[in-house]
PDB file of N, CA and C in Angstrom:
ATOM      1  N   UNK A   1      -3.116 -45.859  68.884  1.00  0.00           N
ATOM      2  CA  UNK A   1      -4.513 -45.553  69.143  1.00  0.00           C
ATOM      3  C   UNK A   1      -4.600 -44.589  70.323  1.00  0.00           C
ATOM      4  N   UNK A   2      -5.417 -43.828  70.442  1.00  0.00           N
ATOM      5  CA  UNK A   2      -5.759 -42.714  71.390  1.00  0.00           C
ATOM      6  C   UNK A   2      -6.696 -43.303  72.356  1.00  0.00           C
ATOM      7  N   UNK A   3      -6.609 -42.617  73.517  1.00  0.00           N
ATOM      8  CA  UNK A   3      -8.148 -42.563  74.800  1.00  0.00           C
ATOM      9  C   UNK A   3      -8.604 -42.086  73.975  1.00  0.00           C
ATOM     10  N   UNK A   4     -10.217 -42.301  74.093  1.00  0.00           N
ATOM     11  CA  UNK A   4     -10.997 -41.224  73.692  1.00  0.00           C
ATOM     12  C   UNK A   4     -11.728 -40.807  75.107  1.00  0.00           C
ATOM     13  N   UNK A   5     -12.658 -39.074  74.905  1.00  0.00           N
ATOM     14  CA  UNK A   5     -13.058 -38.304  75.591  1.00  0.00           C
ATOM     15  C   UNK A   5     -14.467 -38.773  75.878  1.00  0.00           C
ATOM     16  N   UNK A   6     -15.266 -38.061  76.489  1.00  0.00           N
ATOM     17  CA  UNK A   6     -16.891 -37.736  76.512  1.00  0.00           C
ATOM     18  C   UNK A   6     -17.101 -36.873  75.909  1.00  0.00           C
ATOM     19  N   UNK A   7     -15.914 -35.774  75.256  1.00  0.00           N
ATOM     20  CA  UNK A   7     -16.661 -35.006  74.294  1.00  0.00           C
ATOM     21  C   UNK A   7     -17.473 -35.238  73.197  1.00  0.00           C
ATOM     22  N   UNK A   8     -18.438 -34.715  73.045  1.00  0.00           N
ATOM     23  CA  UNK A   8     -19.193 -34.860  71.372  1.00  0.00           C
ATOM     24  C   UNK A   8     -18.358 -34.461  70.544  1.00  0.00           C
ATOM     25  N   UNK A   9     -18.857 -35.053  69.446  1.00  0.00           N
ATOM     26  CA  UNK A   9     -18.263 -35.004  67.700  1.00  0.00           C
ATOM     27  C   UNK A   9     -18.486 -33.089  67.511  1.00  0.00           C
ATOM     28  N   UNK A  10     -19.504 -32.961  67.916  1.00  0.00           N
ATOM     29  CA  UNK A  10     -19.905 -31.469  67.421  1.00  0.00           C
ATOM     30  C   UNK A  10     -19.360 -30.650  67.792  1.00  0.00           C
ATOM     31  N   UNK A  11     -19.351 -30.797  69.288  1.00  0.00           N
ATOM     32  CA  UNK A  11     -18.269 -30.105  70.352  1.00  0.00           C
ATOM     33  C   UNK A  11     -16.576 -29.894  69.559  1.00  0.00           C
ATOM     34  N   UNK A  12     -16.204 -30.765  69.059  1.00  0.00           N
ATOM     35  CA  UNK A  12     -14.748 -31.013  68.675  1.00  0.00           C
ATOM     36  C   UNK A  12     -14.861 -30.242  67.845  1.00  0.00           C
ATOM     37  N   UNK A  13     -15.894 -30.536  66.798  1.00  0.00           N
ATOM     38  CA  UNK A  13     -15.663 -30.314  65.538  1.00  0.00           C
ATOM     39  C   UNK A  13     -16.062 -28.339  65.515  1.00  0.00           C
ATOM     40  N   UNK A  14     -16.463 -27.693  66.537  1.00  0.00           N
ATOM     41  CA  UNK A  14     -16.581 -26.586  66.875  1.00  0.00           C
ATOM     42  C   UNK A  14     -15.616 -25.961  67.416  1.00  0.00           C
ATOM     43  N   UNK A  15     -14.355 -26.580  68.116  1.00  0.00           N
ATOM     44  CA  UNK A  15     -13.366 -26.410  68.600  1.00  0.00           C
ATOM     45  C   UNK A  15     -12.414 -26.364  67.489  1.00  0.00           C
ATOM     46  N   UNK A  16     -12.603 -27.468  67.067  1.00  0.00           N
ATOM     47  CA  UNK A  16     -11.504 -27.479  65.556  1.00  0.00           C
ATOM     48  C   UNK A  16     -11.646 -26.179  64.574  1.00  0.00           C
ATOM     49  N   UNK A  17     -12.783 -25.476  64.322  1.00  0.00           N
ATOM     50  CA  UNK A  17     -13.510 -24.651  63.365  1.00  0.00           C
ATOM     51  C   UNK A  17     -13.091 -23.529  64.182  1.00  0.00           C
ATOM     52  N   UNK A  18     -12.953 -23.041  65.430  1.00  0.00           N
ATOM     53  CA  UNK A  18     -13.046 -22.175  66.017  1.00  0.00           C
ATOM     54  C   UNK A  18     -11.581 -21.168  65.730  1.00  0.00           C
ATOM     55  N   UNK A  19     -10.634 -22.569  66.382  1.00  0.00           N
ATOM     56  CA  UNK A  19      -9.253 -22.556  65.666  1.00  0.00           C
ATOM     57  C   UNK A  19      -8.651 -22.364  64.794  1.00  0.00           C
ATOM     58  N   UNK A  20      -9.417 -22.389  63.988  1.00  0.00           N
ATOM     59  CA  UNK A  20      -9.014 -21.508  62.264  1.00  0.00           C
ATOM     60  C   UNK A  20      -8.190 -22.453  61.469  1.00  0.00           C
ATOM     61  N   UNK A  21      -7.452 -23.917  62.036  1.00  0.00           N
ATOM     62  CA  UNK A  21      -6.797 -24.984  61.621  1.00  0.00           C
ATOM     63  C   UNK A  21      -6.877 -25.219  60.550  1.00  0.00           C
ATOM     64  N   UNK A  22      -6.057 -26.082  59.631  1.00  0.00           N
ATOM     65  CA  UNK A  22      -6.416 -26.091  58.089  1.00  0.00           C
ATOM     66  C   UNK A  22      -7.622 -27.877  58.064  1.00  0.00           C
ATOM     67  N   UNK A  23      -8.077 -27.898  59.030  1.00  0.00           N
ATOM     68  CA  UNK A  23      -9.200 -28.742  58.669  1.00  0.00           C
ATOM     69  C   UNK A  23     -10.443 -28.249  59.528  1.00  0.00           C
ATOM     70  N   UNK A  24     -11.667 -28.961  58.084  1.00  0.00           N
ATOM     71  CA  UNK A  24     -12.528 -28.789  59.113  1.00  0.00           C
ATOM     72  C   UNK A  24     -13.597 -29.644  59.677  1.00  0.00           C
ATOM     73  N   UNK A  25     -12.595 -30.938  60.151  1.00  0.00           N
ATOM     74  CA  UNK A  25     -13.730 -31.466  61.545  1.00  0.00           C
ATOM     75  C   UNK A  25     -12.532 -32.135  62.146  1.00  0.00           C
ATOM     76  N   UNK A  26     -12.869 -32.431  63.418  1.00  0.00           N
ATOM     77  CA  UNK A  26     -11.814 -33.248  64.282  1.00  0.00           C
ATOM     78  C   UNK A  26     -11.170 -34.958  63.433  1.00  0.00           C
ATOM     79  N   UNK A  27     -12.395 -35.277  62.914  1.00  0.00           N
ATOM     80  CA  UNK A  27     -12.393 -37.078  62.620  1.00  0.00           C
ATOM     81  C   UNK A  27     -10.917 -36.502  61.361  1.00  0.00           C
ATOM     82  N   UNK A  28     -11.312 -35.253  60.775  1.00  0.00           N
ATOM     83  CA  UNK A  28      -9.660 -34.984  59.595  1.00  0.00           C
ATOM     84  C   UNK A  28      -8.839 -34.983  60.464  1.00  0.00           C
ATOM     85  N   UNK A  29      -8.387 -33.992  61.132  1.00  0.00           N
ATOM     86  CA  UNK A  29      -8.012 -34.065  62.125  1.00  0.00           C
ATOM     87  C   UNK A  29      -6.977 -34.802  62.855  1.00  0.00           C
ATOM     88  N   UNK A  30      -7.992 -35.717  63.675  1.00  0.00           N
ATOM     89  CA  UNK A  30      -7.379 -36.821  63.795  1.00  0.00           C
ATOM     90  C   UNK A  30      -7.185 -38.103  63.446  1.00  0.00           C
ATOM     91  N   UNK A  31      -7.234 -37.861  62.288  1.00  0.00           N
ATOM     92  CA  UNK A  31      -7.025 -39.182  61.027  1.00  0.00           C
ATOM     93  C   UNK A  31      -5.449 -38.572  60.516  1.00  0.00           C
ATOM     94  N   UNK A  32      -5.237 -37.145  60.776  1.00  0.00           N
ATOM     95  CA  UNK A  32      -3.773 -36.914  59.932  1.00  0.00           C
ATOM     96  C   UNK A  32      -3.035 -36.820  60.993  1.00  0.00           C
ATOM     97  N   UNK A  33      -3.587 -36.415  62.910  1.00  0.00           N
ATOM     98  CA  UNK A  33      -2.177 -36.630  63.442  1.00  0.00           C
ATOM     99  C   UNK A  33      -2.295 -38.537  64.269  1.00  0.00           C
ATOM    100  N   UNK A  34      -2.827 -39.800  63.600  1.00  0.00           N
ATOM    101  CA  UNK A  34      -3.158 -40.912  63.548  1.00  0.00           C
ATOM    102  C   UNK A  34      -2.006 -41.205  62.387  1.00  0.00           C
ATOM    103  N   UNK A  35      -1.829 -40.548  61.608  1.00  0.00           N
ATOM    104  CA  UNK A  35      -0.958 -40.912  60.567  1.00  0.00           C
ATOM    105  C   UNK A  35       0.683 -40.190  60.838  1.00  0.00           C
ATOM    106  N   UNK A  36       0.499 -39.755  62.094  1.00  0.00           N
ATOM    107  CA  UNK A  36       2.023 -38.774  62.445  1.00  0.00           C
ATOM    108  C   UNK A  36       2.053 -38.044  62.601  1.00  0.00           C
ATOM    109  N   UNK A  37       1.141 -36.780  61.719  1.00  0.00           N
ATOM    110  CA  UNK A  37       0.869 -34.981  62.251  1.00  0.00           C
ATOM    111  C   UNK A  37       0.775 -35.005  63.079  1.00  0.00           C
ATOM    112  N   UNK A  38       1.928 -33.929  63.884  1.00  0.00           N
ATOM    113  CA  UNK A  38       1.732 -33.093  64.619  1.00  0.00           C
ATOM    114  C   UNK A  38       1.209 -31.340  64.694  1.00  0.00           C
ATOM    115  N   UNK A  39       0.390 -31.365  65.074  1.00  0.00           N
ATOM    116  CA  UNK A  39      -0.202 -29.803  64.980  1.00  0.00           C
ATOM    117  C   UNK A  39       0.458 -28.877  66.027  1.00  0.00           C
ATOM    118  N   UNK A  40       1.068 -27.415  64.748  1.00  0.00           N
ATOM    119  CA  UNK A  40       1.811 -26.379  65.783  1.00  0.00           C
ATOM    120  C   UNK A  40       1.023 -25.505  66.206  1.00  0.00           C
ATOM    121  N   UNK A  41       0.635 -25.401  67.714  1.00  0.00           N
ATOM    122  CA  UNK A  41      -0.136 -24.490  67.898  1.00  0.00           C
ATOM    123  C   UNK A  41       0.346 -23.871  69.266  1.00  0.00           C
ATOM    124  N   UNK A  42       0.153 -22.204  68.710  1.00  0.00           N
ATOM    125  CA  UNK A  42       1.016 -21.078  69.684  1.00  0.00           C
ATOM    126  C   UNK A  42       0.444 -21.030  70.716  1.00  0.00           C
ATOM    127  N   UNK A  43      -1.323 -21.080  70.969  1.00  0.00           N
ATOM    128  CA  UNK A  43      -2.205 -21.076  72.137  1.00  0.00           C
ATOM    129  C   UNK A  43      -1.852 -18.970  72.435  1.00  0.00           C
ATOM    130  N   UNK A  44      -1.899 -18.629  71.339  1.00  0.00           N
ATOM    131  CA  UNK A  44      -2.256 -17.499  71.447  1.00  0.00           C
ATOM    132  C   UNK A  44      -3.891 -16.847  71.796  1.00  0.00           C
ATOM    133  N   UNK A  45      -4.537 -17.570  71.406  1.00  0.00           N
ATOM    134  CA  UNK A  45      -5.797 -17.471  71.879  1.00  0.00           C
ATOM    135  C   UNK A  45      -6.541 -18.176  72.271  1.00  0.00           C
ATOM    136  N   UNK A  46      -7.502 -18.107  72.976  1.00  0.00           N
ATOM    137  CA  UNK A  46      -8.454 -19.430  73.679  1.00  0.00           C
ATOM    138  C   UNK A  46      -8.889 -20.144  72.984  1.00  0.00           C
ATOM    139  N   UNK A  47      -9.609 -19.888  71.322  1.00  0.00           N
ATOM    140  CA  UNK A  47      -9.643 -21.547  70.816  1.00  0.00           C
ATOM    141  C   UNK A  47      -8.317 -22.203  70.256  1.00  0.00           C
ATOM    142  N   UNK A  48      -7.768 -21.525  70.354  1.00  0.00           N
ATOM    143  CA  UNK A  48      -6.272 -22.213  70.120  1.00  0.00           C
ATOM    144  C   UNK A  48      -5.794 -23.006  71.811  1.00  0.00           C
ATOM    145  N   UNK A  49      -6.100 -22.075  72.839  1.00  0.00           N
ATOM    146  CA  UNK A  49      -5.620 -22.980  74.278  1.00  0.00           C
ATOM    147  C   UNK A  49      -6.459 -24.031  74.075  1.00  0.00           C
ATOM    148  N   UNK A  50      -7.601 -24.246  73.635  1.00  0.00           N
ATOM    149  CA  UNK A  50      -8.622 -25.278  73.763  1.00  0.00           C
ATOM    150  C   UNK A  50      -9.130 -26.520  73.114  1.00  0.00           C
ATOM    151  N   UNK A  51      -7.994 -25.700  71.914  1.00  0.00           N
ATOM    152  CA  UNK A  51      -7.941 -26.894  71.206  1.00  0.00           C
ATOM    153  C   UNK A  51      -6.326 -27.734  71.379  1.00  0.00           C
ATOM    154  N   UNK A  52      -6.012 -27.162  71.861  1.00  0.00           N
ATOM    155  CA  UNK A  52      -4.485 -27.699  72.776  1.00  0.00           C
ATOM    156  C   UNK A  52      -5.270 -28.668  73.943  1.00  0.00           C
ATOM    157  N   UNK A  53      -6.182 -28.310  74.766  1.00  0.00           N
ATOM    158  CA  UNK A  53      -6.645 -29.184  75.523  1.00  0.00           C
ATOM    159  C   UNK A  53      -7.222 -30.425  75.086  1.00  0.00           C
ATOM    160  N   UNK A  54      -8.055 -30.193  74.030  1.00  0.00           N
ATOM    161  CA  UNK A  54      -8.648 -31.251  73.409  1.00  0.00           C
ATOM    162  C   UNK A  54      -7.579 -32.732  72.661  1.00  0.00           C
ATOM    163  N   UNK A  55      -6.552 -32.174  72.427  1.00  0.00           N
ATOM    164  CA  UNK A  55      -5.296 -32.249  71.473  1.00  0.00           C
ATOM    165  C   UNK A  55      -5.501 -33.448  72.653  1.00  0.00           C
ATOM    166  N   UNK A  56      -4.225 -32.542  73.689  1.00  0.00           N
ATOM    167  CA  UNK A  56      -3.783 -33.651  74.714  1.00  0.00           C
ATOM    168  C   UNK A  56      -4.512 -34.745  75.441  1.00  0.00           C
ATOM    169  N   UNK A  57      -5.932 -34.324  75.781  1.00  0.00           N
ATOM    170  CA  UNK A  57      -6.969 -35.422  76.477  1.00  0.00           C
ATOM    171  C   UNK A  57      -7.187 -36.420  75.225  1.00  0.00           C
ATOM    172  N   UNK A  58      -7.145 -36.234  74.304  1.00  0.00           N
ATOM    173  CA  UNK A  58      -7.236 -36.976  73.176  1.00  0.00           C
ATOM    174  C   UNK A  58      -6.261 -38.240  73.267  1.00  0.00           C
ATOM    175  N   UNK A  59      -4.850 -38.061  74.031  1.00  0.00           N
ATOM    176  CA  UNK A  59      -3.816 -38.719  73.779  1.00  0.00           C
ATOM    177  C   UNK A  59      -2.923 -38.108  72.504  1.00  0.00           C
ATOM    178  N   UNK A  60      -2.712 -37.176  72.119  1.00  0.00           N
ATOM    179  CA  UNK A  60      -2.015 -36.478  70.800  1.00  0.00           C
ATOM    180  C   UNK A  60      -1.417 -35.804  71.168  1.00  0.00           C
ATOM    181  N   UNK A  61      -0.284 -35.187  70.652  1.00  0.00           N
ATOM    182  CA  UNK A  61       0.719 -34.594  70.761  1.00  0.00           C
ATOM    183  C   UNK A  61       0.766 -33.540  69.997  1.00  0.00           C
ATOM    184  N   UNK A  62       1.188 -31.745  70.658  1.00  0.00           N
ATOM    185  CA  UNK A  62       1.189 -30.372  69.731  1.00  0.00           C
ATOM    186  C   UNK A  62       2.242 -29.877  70.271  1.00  0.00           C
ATOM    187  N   UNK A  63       2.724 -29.033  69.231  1.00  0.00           N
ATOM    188  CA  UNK A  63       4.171 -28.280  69.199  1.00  0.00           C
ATOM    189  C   UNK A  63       3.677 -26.877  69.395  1.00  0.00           C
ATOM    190  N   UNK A  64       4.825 -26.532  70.175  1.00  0.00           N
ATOM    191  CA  UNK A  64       4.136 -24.964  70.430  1.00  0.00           C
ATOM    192  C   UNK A  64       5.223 -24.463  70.069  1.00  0.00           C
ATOM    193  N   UNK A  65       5.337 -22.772  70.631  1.00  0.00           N
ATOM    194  CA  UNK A  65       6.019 -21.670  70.126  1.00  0.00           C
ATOM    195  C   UNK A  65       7.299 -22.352  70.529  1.00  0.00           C
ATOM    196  N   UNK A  66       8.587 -21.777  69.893  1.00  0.00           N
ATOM    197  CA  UNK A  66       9.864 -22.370  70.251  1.00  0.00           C
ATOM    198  C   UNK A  66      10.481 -24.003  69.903  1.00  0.00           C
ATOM    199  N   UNK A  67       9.629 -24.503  69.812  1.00  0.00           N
ATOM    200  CA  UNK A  67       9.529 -26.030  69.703  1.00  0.00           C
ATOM    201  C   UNK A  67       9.237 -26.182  71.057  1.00  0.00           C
ATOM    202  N   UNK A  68       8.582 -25.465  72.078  1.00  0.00           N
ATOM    203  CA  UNK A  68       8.112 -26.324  73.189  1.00  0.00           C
ATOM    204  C   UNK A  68       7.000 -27.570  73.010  1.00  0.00           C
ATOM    205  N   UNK A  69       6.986 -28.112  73.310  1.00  0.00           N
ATOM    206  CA  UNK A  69       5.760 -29.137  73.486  1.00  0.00           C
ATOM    207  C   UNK A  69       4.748 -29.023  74.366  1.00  0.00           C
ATOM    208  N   UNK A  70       3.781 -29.348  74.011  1.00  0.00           N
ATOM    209  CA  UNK A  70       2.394 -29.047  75.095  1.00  0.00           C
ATOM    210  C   UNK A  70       2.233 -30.111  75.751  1.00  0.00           C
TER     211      UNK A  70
END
């Protein structure tokens, strides 16, 4: 189970959308990395850094370029 944030649902789910990710709302999201997904994300761009932020305050875990970890 994850912390959860003070972010809103809408907020996320605008972050998630922004990101271009192959879902589109956070609750998918994080129902598939709840089930183990991990999401690779390069943080080439700011909704990609931001949704890396969201990722981690979440309690979740993302793979970045190289196999670094965020």
């Amino acid at each position: 189970m994850t912390k959860a944030t003070r972010v809103p649902g809408e907020v996320k789910d605008r972050v998630v959308a922004a990101a271009g990710v192959a879902f589109e709302t956070w609750d998918e999201m994080a129902a598939a990395m709840d089930a183990g997904y991990v999401p690779t994300l390069f943080g080439r761009t700011e909704a990609e850094r931001r949704l890396i932020v969201l990722i981690l305050a979440e309690g979740y875990a993302a793979w970045g370029n190289n196999g670094r970890n965020w």
